[in-house]
Protein backbone atom coordinates (compact mmCIF):
# COMPACT_ATOMS: atom_id res chain seq x y z
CA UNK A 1 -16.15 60.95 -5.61
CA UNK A 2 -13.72 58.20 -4.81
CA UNK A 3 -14.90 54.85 -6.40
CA UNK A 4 -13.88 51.14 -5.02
CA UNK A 5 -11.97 49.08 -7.49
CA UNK A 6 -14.07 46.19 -8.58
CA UNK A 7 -11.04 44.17 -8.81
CA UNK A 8 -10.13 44.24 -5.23
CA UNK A 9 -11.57 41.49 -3.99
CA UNK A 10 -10.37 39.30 -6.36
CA UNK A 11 -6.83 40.77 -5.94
CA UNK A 12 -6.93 40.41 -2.11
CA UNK A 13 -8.32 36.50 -2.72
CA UNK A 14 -5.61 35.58 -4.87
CA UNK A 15 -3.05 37.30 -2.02
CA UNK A 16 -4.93 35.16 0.12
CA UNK A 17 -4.61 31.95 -1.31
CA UNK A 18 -0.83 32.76 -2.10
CA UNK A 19 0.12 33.22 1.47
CA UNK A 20 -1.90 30.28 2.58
CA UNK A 21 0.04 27.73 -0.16
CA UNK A 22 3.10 29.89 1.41
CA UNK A 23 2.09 28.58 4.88
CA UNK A 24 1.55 25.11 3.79
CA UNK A 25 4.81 24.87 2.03
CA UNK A 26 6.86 26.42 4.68
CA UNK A 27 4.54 23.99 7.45
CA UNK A 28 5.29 21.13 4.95
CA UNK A 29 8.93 21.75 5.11
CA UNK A 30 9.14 22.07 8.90
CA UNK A 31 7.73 18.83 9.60
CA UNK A 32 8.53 17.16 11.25
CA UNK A 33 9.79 19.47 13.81
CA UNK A 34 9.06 17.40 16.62
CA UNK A 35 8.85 13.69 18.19
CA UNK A 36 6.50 11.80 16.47
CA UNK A 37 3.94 9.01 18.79
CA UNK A 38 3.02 5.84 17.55
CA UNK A 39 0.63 4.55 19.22
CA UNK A 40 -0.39 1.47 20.03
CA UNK A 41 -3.17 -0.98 21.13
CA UNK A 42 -1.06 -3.97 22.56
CA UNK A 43 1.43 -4.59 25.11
CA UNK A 44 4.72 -4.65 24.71
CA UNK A 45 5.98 -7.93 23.01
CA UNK A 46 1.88 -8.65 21.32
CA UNK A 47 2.13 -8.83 17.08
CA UNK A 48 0.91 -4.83 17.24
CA UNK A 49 4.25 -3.97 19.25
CA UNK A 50 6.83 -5.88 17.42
CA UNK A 51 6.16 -3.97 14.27
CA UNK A 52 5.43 -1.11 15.42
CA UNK A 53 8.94 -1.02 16.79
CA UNK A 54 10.40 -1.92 13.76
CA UNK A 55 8.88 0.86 11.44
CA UNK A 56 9.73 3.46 14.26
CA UNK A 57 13.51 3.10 14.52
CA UNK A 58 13.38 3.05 10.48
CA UNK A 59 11.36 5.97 9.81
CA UNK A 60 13.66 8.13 13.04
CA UNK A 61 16.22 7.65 10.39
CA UNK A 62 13.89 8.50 7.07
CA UNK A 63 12.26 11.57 8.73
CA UNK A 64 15.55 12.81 10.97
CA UNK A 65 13.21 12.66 14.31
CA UNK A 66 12.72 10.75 17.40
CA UNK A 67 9.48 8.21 16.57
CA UNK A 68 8.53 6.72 20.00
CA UNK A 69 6.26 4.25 20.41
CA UNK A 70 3.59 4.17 23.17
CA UNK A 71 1.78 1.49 24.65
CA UNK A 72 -1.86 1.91 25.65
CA UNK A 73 -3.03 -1.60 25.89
CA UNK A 74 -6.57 -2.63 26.59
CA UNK A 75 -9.99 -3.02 25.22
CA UNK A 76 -8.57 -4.75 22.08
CA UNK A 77 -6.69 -1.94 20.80
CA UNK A 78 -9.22 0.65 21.07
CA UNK A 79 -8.93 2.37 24.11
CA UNK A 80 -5.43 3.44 21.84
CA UNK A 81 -7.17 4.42 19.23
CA UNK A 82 -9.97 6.41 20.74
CA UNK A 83 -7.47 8.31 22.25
CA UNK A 84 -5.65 9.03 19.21
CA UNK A 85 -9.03 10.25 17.42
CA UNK A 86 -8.62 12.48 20.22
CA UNK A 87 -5.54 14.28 19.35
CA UNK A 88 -4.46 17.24 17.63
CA UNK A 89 -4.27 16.79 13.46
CA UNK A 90 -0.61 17.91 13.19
CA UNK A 91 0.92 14.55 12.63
CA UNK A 92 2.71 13.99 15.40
CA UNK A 93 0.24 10.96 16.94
CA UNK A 94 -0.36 8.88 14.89
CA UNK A 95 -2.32 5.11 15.60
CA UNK A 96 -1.05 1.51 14.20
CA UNK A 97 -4.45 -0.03 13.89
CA UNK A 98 -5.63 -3.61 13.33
CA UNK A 99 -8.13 -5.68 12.20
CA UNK A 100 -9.90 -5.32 15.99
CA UNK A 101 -10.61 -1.71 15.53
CA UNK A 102 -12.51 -2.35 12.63
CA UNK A 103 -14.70 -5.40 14.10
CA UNK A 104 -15.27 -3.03 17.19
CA UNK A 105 -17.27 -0.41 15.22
CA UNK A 106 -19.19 -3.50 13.13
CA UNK A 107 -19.68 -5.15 15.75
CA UNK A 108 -20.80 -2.77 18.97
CA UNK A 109 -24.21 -1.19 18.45
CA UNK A 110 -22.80 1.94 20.34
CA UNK A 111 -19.16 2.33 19.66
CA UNK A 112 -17.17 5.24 21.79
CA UNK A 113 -15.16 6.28 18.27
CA UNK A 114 -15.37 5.58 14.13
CA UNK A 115 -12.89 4.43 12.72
CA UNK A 116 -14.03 5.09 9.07
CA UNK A 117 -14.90 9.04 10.59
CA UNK A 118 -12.15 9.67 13.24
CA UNK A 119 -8.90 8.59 11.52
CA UNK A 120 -7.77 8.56 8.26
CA UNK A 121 -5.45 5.74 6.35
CA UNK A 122 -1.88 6.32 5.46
CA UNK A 123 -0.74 3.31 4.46
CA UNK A 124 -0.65 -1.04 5.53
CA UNK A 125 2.47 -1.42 7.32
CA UNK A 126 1.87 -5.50 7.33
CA UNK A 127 0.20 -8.63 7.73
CA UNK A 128 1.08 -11.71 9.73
CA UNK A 129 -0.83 -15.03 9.67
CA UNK A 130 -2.28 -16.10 13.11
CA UNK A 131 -1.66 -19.12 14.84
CA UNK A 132 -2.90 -21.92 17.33
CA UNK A 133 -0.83 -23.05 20.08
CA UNK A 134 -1.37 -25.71 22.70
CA UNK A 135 0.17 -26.19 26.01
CA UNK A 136 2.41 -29.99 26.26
CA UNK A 137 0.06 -30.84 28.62
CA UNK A 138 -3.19 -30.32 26.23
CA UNK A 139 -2.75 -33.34 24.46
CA UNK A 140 -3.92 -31.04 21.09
CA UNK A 141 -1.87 -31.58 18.07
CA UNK A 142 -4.05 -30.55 15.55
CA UNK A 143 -7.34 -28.31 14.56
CA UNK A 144 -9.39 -31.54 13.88
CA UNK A 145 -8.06 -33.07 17.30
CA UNK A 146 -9.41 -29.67 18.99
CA UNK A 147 -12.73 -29.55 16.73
CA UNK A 148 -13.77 -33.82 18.38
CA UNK A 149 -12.22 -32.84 21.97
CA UNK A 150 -14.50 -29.82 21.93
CA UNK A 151 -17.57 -31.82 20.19
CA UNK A 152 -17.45 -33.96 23.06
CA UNK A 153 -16.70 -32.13 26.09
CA UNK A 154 -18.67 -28.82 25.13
CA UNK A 155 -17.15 -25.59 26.57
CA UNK A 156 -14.58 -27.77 28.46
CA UNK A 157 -11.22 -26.51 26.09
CA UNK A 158 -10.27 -23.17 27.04
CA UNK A 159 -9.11 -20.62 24.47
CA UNK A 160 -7.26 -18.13 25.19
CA UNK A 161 -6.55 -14.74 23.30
CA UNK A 162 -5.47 -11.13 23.36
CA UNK A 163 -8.67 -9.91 24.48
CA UNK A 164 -12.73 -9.45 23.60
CA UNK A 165 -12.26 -8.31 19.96
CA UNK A 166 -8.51 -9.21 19.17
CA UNK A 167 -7.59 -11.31 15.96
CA UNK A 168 -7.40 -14.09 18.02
CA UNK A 169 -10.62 -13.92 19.51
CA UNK A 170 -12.40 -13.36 16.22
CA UNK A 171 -10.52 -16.26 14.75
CA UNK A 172 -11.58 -18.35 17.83
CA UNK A 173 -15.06 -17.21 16.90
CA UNK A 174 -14.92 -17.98 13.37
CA UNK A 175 -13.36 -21.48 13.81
CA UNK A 176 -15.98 -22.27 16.40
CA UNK A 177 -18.86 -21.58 13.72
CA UNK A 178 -17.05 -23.15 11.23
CA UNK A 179 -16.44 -26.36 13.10
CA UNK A 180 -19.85 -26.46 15.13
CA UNK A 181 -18.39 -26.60 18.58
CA UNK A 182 -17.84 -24.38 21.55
CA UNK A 183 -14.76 -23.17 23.33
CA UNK A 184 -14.57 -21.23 26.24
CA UNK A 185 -12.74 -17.92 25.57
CA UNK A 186 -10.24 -16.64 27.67
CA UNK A 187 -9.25 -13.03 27.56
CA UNK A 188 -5.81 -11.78 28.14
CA UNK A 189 -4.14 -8.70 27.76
CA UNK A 190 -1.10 -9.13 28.08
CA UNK A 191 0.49 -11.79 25.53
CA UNK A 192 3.31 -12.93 27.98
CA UNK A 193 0.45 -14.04 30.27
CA UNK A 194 -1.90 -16.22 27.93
CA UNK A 195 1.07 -18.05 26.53
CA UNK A 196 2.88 -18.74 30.71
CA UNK A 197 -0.92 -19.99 31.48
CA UNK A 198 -0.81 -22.37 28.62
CA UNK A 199 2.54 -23.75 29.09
CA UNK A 200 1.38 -23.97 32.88
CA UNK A 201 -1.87 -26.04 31.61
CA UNK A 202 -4.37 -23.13 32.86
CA UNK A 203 -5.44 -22.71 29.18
CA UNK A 204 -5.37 -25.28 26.69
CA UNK A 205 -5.00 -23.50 23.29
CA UNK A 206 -3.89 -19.54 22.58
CA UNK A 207 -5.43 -18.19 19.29
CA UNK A 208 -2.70 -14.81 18.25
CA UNK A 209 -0.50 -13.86 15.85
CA UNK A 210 2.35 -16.07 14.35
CA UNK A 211 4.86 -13.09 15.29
CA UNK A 212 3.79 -13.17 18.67
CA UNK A 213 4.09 -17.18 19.11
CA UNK A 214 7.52 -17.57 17.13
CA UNK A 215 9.67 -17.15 20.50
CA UNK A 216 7.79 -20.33 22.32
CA UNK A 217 7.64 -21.92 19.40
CA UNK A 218 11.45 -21.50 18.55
CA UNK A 219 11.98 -22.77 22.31
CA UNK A 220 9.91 -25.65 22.03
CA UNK A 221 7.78 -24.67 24.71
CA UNK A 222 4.81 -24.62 23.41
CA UNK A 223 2.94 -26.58 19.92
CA UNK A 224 1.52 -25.40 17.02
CA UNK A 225 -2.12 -26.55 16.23
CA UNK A 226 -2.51 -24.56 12.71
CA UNK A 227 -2.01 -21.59 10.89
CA UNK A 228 -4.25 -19.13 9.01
CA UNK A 229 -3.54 -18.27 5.02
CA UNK A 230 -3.64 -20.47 2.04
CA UNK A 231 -0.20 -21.21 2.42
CA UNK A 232 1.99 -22.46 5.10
CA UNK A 233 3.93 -19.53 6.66
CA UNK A 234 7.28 -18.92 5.62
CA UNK A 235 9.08 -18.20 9.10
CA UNK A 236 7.30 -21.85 10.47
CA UNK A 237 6.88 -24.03 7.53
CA UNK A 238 6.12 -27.02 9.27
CA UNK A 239 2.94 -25.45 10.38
CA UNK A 240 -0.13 -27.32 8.34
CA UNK A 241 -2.39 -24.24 7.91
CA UNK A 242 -6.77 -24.67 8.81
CA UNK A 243 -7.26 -24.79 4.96
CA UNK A 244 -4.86 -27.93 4.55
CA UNK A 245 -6.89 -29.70 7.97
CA UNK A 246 -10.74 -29.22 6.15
CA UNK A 247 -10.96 -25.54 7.20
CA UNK A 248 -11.45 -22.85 4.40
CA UNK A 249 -13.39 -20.13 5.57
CA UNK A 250 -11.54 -18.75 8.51
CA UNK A 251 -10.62 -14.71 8.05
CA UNK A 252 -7.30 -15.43 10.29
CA UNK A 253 -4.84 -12.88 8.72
CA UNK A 254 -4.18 -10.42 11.03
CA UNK A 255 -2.87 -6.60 9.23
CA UNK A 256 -1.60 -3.39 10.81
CA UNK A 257 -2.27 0.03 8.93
CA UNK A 258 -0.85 3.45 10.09
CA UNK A 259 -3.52 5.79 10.54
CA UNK A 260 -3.57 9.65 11.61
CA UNK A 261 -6.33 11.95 12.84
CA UNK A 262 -8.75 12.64 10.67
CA UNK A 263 -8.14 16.35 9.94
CA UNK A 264 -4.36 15.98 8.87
CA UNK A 265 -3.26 17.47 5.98
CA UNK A 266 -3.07 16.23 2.93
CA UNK A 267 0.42 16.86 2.51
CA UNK A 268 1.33 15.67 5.49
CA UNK A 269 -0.36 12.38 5.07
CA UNK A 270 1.42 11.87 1.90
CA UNK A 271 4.99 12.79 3.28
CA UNK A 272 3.89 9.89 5.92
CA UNK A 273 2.98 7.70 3.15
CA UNK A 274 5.98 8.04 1.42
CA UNK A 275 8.20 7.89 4.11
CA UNK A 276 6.10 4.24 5.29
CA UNK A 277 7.04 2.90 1.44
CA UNK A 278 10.48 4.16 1.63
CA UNK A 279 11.63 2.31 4.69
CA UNK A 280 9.43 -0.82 3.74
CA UNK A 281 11.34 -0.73 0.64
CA UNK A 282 14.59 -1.69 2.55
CA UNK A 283 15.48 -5.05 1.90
CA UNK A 284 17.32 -6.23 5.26
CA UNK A 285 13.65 -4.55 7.17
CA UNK A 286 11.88 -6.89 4.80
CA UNK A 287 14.21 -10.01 5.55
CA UNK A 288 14.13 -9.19 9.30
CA UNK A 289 10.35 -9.04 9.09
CA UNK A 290 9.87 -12.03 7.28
CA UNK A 291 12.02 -14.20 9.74
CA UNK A 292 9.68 -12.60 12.66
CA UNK A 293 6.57 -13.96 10.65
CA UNK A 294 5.65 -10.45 9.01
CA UNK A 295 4.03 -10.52 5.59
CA UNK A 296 5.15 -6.79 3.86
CA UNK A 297 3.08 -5.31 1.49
CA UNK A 298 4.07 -5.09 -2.26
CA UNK A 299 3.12 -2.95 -5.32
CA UNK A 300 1.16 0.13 -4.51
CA UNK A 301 0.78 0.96 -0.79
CA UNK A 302 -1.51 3.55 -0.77
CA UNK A 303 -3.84 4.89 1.60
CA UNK A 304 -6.72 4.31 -0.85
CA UNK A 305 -5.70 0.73 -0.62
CA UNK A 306 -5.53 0.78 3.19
CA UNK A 307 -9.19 2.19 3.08
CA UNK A 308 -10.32 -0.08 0.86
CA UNK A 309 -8.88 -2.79 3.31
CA UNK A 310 -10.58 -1.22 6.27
CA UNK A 311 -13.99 -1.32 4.35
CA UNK A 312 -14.13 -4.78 3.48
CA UNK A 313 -13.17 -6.25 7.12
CA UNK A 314 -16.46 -4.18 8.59
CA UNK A 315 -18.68 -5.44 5.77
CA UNK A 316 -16.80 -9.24 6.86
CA UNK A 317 -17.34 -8.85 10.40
CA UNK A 318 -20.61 -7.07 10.55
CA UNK A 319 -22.10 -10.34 8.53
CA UNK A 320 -20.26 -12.49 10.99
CA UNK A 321 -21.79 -11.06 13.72
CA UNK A 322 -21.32 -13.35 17.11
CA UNK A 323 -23.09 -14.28 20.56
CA UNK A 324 -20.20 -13.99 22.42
CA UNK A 325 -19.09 -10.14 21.83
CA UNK A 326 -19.07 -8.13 24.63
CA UNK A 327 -17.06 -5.26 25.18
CA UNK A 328 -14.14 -5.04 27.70
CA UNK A 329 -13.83 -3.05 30.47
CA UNK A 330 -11.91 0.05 30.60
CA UNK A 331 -8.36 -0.13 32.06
């Protein structure tokens, strides 16, 4: 009589779990293999896009593969980033989200996508103060000259942004309950577009990121009203920032974090990580950055910390609340 040995299935297990770590090592060393996506929520030339750009030509050179970057604008960012919940785990789309995504899912009572559930953090890429600009012909040189024009002409000073949902619009929002006055917003979503209209006088202010604004500012074409942060920016130090002009409260700082899939591997996440800290690391990325009005995270860049972020701005946003969200249409 021919007996099973008891220790088979234990010996085939530990086979098992040997070729698997096999699989994941060789799989780890292969990627990438392939052209990486970034993808993200703005247009070309919007705060999202400008960074973007700059991590993906550095990390071509830190992974050894093409890194494109891909532009699905629209919704505030998260018709991008539902479709990248959508995508295959592998590592090979990956989703530069923003403070937007995150007020979406506090915000909507029935989202399309979770951020929290659908994608996972690998690391902040960087923050960048936001900004007010007025047109010549606004006649609006600073946030308490906005705050009495729109106390006395309610709803009469148009503000324009990057969309239902962007950084601008929530900063519009928040500046608006802080002040006790109304604005009419002004959705855009294309960046080139809100700031033409308000150098044409078809908008009077543009709430959106400092990095975005720097070119008309640099060319004179446009004025700066105020700046978000405790500190005046760097890149545009003659900027008096809301706290300086009576304003504390405002949440202006927009951020961009690299995210991936939610099912990615571990290891694969982590080679992403530390690829994202090498090349921020660099010091002439850093000084280009800075001169574009990029603030680049220091210390420990982790994904924990990029999670931590993430939970924070719902809790933020989902006491804010605000009368005026509505979602955009699909594009």
């Amino acid at each position: 009589m021919q007996f099973d040995d008891p220790r088979a299935p234990a010996t085939q297990l530990a086979s098992n779990v040997v070729s698997l770590r096999s699989y994941s090592s060789r799989a780890l060393d292969a990627y990438p293999s392939q052209r990486i996506t970034l993808v993200v929520g703005g247009s070309p030339g919007a705060g999202v896009d400008i960074i973007a750009r700059h991590i993906a030509m550095e990390l071509e050179h830190e992974l050894a593969t093409k890194v494109q970057v891909e532009n699905r604008p629209g919704d505030s960012g998260n018709i991008a980033a539902e479709h990248v919940a959508r995508c295959r785990p592998d590592g090979y789309t990956l989703f530069v989200s923003a403070r937007p995504n995150v007020a979406y899912g506090a915000l909507q009572a029935n989202p399309r996508y979770d951020l929290r559930r659908e994608l996972q953090p690998i690391g902040l890429m960087a923050s960048a103060p936001s900004v007010v600009i007025a047109g010549k012909d606004a006649m609006i040189t600073s946030a308490r000259e906005l705050a009495t024009r729109a106390k006395d002409y309610p709803m009469s000073i148009r503000c324009a942004s990057g969309g239902v949902g962007s950084t601008g619009h929530l900063l519009c929002e928040e500046f608006q309950q802080e002040a006790n006055v109304e604005l009419m917003h002004v959705p855009y979503i294309y960046a080139d577009q809100a700031f033409s209209h308000a150098i044409g006088g078809y908008v009077d202010t543009v709430f959106i990121t400092l990095s975005a604004a720097l070119p008309y500012l640099r060319a004179d074409a446009v004025q700066a009203i105020a700046v978000s942060g405790q500190e005046r920016a760097p890149s545009a130090p003659t900027i008096p920032t809301f706290h300086e002009q009576g304003y504390v409260d405002l949440r202006g700082n927009a951020w961009y974090g690299l995210m991936a899939p939610i099912a990615t591997r571990p290891e694969i996440a982590q080679r992403l990580n530390t690829s994202l800290n090498r090349v921020l690391s660099r010091r002439q990325l850093r000084e280009q950055l800075h001169g574009l009005g990029y603030i680049l995270p220091s210390g420990l860049n982790s994904a924990d910390a990029l999670r931590q972020l993430i939970e924070e701005e719902a809790v933020h946003w989902a006491e804010v609340g605000t009368d005026h969200w509505s979602p955009a249409p699909r594009h």
